[in-house]
Protein backbone atom coordinates (compact mmCIF):
# COMPACT_ATOMS: atom_id res chain seq x y z
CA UNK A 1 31.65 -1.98 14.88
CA UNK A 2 32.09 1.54 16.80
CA UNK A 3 29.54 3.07 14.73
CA UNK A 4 27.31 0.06 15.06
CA UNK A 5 27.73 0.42 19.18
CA UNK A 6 27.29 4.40 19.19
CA UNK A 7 24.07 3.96 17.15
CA UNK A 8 22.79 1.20 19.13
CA UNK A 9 23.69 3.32 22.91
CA UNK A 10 21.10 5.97 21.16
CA UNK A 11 18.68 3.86 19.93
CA UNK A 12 18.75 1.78 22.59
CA UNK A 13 18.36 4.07 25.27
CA UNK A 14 15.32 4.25 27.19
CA UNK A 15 13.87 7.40 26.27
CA UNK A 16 14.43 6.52 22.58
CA UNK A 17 12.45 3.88 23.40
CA UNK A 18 9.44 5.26 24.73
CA UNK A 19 9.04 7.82 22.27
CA UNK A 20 9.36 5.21 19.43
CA UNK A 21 6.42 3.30 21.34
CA UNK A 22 4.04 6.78 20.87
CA UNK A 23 5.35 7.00 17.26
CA UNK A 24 4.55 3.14 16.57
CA UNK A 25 1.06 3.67 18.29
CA UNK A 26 0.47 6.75 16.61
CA UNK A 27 1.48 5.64 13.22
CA UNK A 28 -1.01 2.67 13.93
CA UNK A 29 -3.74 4.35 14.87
CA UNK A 30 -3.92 6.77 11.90
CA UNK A 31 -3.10 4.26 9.07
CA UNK A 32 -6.14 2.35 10.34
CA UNK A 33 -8.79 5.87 9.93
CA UNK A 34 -9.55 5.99 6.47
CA UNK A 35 -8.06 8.85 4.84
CA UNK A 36 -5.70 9.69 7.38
CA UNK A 37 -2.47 8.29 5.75
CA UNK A 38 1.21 7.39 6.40
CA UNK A 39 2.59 11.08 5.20
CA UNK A 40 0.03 12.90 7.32
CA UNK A 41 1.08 11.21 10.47
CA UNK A 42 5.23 11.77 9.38
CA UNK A 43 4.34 15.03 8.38
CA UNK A 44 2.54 15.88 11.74
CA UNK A 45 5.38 14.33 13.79
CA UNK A 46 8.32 16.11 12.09
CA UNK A 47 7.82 19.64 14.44
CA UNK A 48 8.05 16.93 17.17
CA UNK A 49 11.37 15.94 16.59
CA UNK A 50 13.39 18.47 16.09
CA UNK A 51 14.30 19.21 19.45
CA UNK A 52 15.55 15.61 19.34
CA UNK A 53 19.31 14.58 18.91
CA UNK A 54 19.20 13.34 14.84
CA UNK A 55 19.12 9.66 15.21
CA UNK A 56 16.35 9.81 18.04
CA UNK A 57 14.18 12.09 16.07
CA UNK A 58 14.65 9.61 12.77
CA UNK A 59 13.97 6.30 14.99
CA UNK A 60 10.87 8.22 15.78
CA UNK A 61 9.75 8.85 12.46
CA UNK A 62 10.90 5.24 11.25
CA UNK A 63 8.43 3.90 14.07
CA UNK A 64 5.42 5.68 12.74
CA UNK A 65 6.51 4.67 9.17
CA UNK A 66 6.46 1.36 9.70
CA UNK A 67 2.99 1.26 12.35
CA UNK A 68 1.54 3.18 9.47
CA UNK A 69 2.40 0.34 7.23
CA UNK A 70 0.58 -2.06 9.37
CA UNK A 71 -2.44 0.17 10.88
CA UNK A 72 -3.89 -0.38 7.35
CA UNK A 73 -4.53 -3.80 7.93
CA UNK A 74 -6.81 -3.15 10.70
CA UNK A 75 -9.97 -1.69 8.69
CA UNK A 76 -9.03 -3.09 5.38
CA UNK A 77 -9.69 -6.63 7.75
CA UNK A 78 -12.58 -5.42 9.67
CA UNK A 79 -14.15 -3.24 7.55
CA UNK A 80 -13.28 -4.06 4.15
CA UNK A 81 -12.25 -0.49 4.08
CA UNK A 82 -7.96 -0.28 3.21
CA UNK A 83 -7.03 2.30 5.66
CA UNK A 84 -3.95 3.40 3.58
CA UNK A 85 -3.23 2.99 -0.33
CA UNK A 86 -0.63 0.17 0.33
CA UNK A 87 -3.54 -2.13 2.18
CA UNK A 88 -5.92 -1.84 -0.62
CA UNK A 89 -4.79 -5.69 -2.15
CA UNK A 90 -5.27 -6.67 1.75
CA UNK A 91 -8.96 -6.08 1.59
CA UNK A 92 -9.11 -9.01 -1.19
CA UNK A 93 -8.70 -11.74 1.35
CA UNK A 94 -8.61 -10.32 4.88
CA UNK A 95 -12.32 -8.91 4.83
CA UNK A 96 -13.61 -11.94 3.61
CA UNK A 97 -11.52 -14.34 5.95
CA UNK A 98 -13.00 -12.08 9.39
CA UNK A 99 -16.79 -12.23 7.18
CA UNK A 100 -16.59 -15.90 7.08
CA UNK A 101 -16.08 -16.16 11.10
CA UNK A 102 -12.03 -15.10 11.55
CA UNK A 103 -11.42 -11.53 12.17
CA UNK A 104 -8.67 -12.57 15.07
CA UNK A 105 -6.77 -14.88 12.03
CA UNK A 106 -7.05 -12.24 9.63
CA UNK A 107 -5.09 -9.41 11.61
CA UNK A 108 -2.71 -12.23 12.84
CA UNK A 109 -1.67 -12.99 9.68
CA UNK A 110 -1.39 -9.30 8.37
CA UNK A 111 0.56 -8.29 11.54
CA UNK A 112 3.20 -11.15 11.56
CA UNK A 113 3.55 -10.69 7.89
CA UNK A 114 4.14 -7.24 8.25
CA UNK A 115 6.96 -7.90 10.83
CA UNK A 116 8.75 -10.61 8.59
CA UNK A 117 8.31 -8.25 5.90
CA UNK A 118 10.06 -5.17 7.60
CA UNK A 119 12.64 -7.80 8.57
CA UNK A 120 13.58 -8.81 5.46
CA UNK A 121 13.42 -5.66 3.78
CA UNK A 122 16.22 -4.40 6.84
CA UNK A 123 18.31 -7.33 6.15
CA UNK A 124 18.25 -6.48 2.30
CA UNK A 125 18.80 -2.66 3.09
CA UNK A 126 21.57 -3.59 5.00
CA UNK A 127 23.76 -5.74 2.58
CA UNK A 128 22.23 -4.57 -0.69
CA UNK A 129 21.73 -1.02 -0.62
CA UNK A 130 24.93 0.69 -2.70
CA UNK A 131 24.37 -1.65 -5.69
CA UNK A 132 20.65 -1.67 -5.33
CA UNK A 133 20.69 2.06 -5.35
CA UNK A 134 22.86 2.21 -7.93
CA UNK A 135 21.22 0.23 -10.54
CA UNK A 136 17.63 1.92 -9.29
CA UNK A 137 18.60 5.61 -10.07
CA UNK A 138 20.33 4.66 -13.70
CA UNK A 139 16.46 3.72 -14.86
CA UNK A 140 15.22 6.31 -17.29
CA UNK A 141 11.89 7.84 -18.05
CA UNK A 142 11.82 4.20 -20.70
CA UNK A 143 12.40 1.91 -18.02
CA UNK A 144 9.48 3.69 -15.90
CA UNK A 145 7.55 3.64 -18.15
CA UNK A 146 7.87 -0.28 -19.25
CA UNK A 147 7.88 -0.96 -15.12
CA UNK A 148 4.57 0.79 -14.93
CA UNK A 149 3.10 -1.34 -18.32
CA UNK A 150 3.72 -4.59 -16.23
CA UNK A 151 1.90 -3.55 -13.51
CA UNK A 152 -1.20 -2.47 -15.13
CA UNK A 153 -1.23 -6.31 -16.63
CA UNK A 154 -1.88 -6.84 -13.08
CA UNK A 155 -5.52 -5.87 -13.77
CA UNK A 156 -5.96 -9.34 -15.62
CA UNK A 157 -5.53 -11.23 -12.41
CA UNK A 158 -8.39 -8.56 -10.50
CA UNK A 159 -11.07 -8.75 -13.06
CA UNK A 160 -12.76 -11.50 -11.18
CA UNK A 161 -15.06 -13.32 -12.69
CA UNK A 162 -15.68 -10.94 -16.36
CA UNK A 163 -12.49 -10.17 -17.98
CA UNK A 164 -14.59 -7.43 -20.18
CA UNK A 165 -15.71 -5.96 -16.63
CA UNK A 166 -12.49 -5.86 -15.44
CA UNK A 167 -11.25 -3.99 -18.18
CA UNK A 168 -13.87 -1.60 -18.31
CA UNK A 169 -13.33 -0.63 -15.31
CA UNK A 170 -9.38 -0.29 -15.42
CA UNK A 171 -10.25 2.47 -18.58
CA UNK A 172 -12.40 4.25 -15.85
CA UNK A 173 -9.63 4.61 -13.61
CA UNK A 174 -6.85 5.56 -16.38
CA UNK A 175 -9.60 8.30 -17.32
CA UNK A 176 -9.87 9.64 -14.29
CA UNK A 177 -6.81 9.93 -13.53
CA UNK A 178 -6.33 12.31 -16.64
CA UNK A 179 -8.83 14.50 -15.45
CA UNK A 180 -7.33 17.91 -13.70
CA UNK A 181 -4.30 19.65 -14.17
CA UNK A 182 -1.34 18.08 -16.52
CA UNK A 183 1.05 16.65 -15.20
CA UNK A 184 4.07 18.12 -17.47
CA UNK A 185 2.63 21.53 -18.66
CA UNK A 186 0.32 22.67 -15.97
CA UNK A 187 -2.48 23.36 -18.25
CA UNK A 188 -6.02 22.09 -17.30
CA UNK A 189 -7.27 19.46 -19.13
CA UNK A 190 -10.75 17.20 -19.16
CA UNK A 191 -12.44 19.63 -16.48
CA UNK A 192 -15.32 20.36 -18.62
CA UNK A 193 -15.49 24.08 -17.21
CA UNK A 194 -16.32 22.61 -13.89
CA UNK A 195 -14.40 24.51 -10.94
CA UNK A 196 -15.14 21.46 -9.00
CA UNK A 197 -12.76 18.97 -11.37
CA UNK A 198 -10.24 21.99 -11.85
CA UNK A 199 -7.85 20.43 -9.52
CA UNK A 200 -8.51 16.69 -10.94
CA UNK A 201 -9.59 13.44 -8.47
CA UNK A 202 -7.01 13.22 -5.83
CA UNK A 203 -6.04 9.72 -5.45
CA UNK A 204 -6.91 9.33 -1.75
CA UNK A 205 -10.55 10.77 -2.46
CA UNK A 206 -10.86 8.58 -5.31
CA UNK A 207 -10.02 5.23 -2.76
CA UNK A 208 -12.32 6.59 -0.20
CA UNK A 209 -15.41 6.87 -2.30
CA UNK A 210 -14.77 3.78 -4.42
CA UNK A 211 -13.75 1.20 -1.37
CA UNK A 212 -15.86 3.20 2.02
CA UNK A 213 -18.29 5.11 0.48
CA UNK A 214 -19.69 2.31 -1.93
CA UNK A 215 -18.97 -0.36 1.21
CA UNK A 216 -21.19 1.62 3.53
CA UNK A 217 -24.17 2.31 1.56
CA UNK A 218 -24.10 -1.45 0.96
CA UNK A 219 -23.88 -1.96 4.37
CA UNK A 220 -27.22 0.23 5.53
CA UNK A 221 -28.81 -1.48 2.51
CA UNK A 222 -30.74 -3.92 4.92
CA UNK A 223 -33.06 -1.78 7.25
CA UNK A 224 -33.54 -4.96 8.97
CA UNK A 225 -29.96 -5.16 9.99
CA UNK A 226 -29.60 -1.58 10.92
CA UNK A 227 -32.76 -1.54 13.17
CA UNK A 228 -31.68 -5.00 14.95
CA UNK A 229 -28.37 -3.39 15.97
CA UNK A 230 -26.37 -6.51 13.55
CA UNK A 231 -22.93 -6.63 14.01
CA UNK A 232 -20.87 -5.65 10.73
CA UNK A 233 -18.11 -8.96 11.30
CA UNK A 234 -19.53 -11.94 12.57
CA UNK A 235 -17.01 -14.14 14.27
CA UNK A 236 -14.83 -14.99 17.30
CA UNK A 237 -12.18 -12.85 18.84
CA UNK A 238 -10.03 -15.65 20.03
CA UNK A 239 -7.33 -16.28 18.68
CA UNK A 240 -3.81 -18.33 18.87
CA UNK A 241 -1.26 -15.68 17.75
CA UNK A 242 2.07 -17.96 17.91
CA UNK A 243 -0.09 -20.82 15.57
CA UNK A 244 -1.06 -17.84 13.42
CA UNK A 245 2.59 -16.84 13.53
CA UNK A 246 3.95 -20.91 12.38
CA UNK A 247 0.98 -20.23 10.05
CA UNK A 248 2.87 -17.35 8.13
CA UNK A 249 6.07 -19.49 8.22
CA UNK A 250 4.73 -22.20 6.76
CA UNK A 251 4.83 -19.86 3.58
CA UNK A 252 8.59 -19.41 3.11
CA UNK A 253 8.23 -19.19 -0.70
CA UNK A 254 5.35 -16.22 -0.63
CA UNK A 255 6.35 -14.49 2.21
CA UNK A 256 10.30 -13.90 0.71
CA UNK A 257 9.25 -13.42 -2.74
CA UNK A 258 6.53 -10.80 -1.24
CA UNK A 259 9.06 -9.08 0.87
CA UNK A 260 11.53 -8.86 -2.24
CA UNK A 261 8.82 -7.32 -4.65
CA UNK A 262 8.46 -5.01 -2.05
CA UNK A 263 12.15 -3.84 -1.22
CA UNK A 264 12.73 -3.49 -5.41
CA UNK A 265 9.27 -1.60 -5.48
CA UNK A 266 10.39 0.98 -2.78
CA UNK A 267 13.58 1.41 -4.13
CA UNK A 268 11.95 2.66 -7.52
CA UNK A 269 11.72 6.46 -6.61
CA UNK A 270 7.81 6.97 -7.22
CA UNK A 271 6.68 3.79 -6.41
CA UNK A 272 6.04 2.84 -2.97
CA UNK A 273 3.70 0.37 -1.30
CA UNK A 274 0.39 1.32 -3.28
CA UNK A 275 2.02 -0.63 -6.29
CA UNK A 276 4.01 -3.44 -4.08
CA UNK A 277 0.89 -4.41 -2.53
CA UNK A 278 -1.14 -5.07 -5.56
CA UNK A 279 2.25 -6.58 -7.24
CA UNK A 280 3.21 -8.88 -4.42
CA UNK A 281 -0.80 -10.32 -4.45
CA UNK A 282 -0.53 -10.50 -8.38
CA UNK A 283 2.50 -12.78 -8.12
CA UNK A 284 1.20 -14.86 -5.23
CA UNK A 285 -1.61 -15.73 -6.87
CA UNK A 286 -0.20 -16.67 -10.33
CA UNK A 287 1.79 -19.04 -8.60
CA UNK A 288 -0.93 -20.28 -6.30
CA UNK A 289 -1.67 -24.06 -7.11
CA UNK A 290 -5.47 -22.80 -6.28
CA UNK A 291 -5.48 -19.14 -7.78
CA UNK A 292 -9.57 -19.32 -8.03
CA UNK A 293 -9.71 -19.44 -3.62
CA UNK A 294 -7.45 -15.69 -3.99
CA UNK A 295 -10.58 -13.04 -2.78
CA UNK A 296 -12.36 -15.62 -1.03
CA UNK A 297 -10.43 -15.49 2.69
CA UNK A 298 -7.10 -17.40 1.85
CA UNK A 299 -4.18 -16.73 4.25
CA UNK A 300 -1.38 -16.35 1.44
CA UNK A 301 -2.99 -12.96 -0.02
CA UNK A 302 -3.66 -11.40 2.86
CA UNK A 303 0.54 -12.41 3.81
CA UNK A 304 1.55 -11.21 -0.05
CA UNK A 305 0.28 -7.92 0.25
CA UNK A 306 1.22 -7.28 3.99
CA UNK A 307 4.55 -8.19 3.67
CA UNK A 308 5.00 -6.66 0.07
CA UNK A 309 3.88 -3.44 1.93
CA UNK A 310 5.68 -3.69 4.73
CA UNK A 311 8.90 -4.15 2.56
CA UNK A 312 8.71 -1.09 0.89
CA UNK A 313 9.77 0.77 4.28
CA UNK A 314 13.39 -0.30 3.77
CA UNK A 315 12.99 -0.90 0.39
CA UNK A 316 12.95 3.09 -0.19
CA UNK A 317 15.37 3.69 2.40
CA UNK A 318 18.13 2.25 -0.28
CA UNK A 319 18.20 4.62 -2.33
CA UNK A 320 17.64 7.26 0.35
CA UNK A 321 20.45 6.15 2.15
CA UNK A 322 22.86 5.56 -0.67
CA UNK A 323 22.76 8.12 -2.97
CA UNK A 324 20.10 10.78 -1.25
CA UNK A 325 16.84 10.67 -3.26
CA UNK A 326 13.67 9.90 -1.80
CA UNK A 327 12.07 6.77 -2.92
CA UNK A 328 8.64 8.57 -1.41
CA UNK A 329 7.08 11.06 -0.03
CA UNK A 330 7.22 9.69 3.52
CA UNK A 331 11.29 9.22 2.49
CA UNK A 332 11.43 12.58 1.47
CA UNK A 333 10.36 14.21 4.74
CA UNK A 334 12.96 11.95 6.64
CA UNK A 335 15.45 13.69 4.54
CA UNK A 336 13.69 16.90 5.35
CA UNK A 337 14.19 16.02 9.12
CA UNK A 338 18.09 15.24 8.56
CA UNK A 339 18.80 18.21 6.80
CA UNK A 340 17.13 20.81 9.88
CA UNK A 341 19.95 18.96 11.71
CA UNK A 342 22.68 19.88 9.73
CA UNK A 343 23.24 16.57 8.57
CA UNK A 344 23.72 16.30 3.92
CA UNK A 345 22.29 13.53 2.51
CA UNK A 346 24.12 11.90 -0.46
CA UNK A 347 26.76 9.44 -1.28
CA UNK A 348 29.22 10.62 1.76
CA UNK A 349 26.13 10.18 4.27
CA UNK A 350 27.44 6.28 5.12
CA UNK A 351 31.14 7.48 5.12
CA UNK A 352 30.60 10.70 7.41
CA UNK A 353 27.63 9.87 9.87
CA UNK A 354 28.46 5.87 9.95
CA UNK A 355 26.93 5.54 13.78
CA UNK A 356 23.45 7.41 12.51
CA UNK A 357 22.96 5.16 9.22
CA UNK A 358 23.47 2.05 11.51
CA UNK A 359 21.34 3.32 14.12
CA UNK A 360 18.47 4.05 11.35
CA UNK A 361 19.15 0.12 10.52
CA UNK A 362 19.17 -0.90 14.07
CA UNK A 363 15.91 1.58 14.30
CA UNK A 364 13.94 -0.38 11.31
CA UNK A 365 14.51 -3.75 13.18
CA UNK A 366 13.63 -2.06 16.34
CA UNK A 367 10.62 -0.31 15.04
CA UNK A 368 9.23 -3.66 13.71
CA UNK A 369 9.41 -5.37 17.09
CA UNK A 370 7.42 -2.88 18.91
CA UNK A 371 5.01 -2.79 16.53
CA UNK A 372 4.26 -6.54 16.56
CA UNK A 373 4.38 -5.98 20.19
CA UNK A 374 1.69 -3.02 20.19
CA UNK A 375 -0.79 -4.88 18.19
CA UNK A 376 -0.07 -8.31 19.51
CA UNK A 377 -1.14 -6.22 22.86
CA UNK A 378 -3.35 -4.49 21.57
CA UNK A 379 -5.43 -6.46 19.02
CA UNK A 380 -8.45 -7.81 21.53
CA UNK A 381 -9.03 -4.01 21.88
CA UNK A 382 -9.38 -3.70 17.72
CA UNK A 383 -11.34 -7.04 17.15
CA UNK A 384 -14.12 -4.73 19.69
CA UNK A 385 -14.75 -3.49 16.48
CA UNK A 386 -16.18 -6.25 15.08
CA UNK A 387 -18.53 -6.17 17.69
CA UNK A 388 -20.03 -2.75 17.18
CA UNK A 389 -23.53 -2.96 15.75
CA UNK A 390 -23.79 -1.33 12.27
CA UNK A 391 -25.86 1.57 13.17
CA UNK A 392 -22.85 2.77 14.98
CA UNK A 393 -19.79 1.33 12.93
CA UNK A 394 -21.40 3.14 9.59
CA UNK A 395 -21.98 6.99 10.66
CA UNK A 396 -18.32 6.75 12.61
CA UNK A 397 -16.93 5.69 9.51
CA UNK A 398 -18.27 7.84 7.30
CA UNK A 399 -17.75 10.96 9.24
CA UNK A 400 -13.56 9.82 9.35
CA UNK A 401 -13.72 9.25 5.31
CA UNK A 402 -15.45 12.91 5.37
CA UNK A 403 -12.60 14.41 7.70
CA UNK A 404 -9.84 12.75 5.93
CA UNK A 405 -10.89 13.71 2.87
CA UNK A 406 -11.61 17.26 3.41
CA UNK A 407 -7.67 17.30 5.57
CA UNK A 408 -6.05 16.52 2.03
CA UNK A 409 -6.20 19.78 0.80
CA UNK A 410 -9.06 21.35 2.66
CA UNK A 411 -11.25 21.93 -0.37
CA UNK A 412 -14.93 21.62 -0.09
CA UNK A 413 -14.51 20.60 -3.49
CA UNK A 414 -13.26 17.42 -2.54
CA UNK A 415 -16.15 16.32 -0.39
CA UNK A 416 -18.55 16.95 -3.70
CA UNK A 417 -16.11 14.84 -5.49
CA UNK A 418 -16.12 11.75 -2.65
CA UNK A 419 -19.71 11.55 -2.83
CA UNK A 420 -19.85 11.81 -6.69
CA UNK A 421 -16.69 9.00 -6.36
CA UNK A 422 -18.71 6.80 -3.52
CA UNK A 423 -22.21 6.83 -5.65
CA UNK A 424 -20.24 5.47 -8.90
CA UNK A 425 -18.26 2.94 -6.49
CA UNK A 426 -21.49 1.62 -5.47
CA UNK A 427 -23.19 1.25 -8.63
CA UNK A 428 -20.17 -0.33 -10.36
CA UNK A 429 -20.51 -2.84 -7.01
CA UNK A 430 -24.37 -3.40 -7.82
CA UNK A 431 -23.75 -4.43 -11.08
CA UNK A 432 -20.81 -6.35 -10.61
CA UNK A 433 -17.38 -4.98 -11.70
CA UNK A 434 -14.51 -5.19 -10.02
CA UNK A 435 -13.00 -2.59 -8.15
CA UNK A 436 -9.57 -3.41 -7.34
CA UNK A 437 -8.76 -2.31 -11.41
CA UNK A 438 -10.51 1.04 -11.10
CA UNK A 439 -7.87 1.93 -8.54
CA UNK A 440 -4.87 0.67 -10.17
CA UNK A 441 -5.47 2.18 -13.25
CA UNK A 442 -5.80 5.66 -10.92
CA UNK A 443 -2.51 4.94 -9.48
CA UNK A 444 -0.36 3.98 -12.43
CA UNK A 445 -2.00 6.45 -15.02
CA UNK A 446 -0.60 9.27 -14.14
CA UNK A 447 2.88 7.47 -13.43
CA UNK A 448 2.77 6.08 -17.07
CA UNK A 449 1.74 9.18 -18.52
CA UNK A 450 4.29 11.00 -16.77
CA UNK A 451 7.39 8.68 -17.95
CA UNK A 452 5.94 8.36 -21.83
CA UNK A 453 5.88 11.68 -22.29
CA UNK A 454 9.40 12.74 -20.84
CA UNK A 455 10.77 9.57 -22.59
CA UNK A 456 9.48 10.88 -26.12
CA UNK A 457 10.34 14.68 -25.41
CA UNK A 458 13.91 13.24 -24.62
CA UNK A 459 14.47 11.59 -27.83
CA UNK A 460 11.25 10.74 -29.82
CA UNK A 461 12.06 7.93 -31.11
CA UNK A 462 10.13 5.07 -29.88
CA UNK A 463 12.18 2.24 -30.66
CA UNK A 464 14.63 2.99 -27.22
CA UNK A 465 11.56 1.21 -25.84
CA UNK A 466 12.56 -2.23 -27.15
CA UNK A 467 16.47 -1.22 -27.52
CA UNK A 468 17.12 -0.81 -23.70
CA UNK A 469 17.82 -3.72 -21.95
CA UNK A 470 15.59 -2.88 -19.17
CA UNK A 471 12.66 -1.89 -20.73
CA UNK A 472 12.91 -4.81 -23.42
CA UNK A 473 12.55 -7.11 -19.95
CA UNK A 474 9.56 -5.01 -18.50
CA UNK A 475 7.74 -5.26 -21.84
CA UNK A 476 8.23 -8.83 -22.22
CA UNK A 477 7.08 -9.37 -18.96
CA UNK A 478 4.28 -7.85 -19.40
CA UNK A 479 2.82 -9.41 -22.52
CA UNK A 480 3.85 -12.85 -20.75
CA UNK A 481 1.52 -11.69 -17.77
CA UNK A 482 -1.27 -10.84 -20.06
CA UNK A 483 -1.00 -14.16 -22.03
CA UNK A 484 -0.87 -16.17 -18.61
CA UNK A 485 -4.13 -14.21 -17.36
CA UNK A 486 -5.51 -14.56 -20.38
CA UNK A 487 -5.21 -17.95 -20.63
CA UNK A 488 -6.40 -18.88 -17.28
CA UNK A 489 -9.50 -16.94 -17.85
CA UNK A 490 -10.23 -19.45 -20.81
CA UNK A 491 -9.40 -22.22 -18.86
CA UNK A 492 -11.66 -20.99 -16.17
CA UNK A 493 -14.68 -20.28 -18.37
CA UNK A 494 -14.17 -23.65 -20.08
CA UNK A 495 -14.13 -25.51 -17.01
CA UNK A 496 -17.50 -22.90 -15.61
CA UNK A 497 -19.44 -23.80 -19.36
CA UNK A 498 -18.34 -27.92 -18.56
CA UNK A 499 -19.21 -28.01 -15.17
CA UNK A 500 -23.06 -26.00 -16.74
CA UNK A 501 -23.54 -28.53 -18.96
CA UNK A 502 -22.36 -31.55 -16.68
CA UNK A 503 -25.60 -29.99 -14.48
């Protein structure tokens, strides 16, 4: 209870507290620019902090983690655009709910879900985090691997209407993503002799040009609408924000089981809220009573993926906190920050700086409040955005995909590449193919890859696949998921070829 009180007396403190209200705005603000992710904004705000006392600086960085987390939301909802990797599942619902009139709802519900979500995920870091941790870092490159294979069956539940389409486009991903430099040797590999694909498709360019790029040449695709100044989101910006809050309650069942893929996802060193996101939808909807509304505007995917991503923020503290290894890179440059204060990071961190790993608990809780607070506040000012004519919306946008891009790794290269990547994501639009595969199989390829090949240099013999425990249960989870998605795709073409012939 001492520790508890000396953490709280820090956090709690007034000056704490306005610098945690800059980091939460801050961490909003450039999770909702395209390309301008959750690591940039920790990384830039590290030099700020170290003049800080420890916990201050950390509560500082934990309020821009978790803003960043929900800044997303705002352009994947307005724009159709996912601001960060972990809001790309958001998009699904929350473009279409503010296209079809409710751009007010649709930020509601990803903001309150974000909160519960970083709630929950505290809650579970708090009383869960030693065996958590513990049971985390004892999964080998097998287990990885086997995790990884269930989440690409995830791409059965995206494919939309064609499963064949869906698929297609889930091999382009996994191809591109072998394209560049390998990942165990270092030697280049499918670059063709171009100097361009030397360094491979970075992920974030690769989101950019498949989600913006391909969304805003669609978007100037009627002159009409340009020239008559049309507004990109049609709708009202009212909005009841404690209904949309009972709203989001009403959803006990999705909203835990969200939050809990999440806080297991970020506790998986590697994984982070790119994969919860997607996960947290794919679970939602396979045990949606209406699975065929998911994509068209419905409230409980656009509160799966926001509090699956949210969840990950204490989710990879666990492991961070308990044992000292960095369940991202966002949790890697917090323990970057504790270390240039003299502070070791490991087993002994609970035992030896009790007051600063209660204050970093009290600190998550905190963070979340203001947060919900800032965009509650704040969100009339966002919805403005809805009511910027298109002419204006798409050349702002476009020139923030181009900066972010080229602030990755400031390569001209990459700017080559985001066109290239924005030309193919708007043809495989045109003629109907999903997207959402084409990015997961760009996330989890290289993972996969990664985790095959040090599982077979460790011992080459493939049958510790199905021997270990853990990866037996991954694997049989997986061809259950495929079976289930395949078998509601024939029930949903059967009942599509009926309801032809009925006509």
């Amino acid at each position: 209870m001492d520790a508890f009180l000396l953490g709280a007396a820090e956090v709690l403190a007034p000056t704490t507290l306005l610098y945690m209200l800059m980091g939460s705005i801050a961490g909003i603000i450039a999770a909702a620019i395209p390309g301008f992710t959750v690591t940039m904004a920790i990384v830039l705000t590290l030099p700020l902090t170290f003049a800080m006392e420890p916990l201050t600086g950390i509560s500082v960085m934990l309020s821009v983690y978790v803003g960043g987390y929900t800044g997303g939301l705002i352009s994947a909802a307005l724009l159709g655009i996912p601001g960060t990797p972990s809001a790309v599942a958001t998009t699904f619902d929350a473009f279409p709910m503010a296209r079809n009139g409710e751009p007010g709802r649709a930020l509601s519900l990803g903001v309150w879900a974000s909160f519960f979500g970083t709630i929950i995920s505290t809650i579970v870091l708090i009383i869960a985090a030693p065996p958590l941790a513990i049971f985390a870092v004892k999964l080998g490159p097998w287990e990885y691997f086997a995790l990884i294979v269930f989440a690409l069956t995830i791409v059965a539940s995206l494919v939309g209407h064609s499963l064949e389409r869906g698929l297609i486009a889930a091999m382009i991903g996994l191809a591109i993503s072998t394209i560049g430099t390998d990942p165990i040797m270092g030697r280049p590999r499918f670059d063709f002799g171009l100097e361009v694909l030397a360094a491979g498709l970075p992920f974030l360019v690769v989101l950019i040009g498949i989600f913006a790029i391909s969304q805003l040449v669609s978007e100037v695709e009627d002159a009409h609408a340009i020239k008559t100044g049309e507004k990109l989101v049609e709708g009202e910006i009212d909005f009841k924000t404690w209904a949309v809050m009972r709203e989001v309650l009403m959803r006990p069942v999705n909203l835990v089981r969200s939050s809990i893929v999440g806080v297991l996802i970020g506790a998986l060193p590697g994984a982070g809220g790119s994969i919860a996101n997607l996960v947290a939808y794919d679970q939602a909807k396979r045990s949606s009573k209406t699975p065929e509304k998911f994509g068209e505007g419905i409230a409980d995917g656009v509160v799966a993926s926001e509090a699956g991503n949210s969840a990950t923020a204490g989710g990879g503290l666990i492991p961070l906190i308990a044992l000292g290894i960095p369940g991202s890179a966002v949790d890697a440059i917090l323990m970057a920050s504790l270390m240039v204060h003299g502070i070791s990071v490991g087993p002994r961190l609970i035992m030896d700086n009790a007051d600063l790993v209660y204050g970093m608990f009290l600190a998550m809780a905190v963070s979340s409040l203001i947060m919900l607070v800032v965009c509650v506040l704040s969100m009339r000012a966002f919805l403005r955005v809805a009511e910027v004519p298109k002419w204006v919306v798409v050349p702002a946008v476009l020139t923030c995909c181009v900066v972010g891009s080229f602030a990755l790794n400031n390569r001209v290269t990459d700017l080559y590449l985001l066109g290239f990547v924005g030309l193919l994501g708007y043809a495989l639009r045109a003629l109907d193919y999903p997207l959402a595969p084409l990015v997961l199989g760009v996330i989890l390829g290289p993972i996969a890859e990664t985790n095959l090949r040090r599982a077979l240099m460790t011992d080459p013999d493939w049958t510790l696949f199905l021997t270990r425990p853990v990866s037996l249960l991954f694997l049989v989870a997986a061809a259950a998921s495929v079976a289930w998605a395949v078998r509601t795709h024939l029930k949903r073409r059967g009942s599509d070829q009926t309801e032809k012939e009925s006509a």
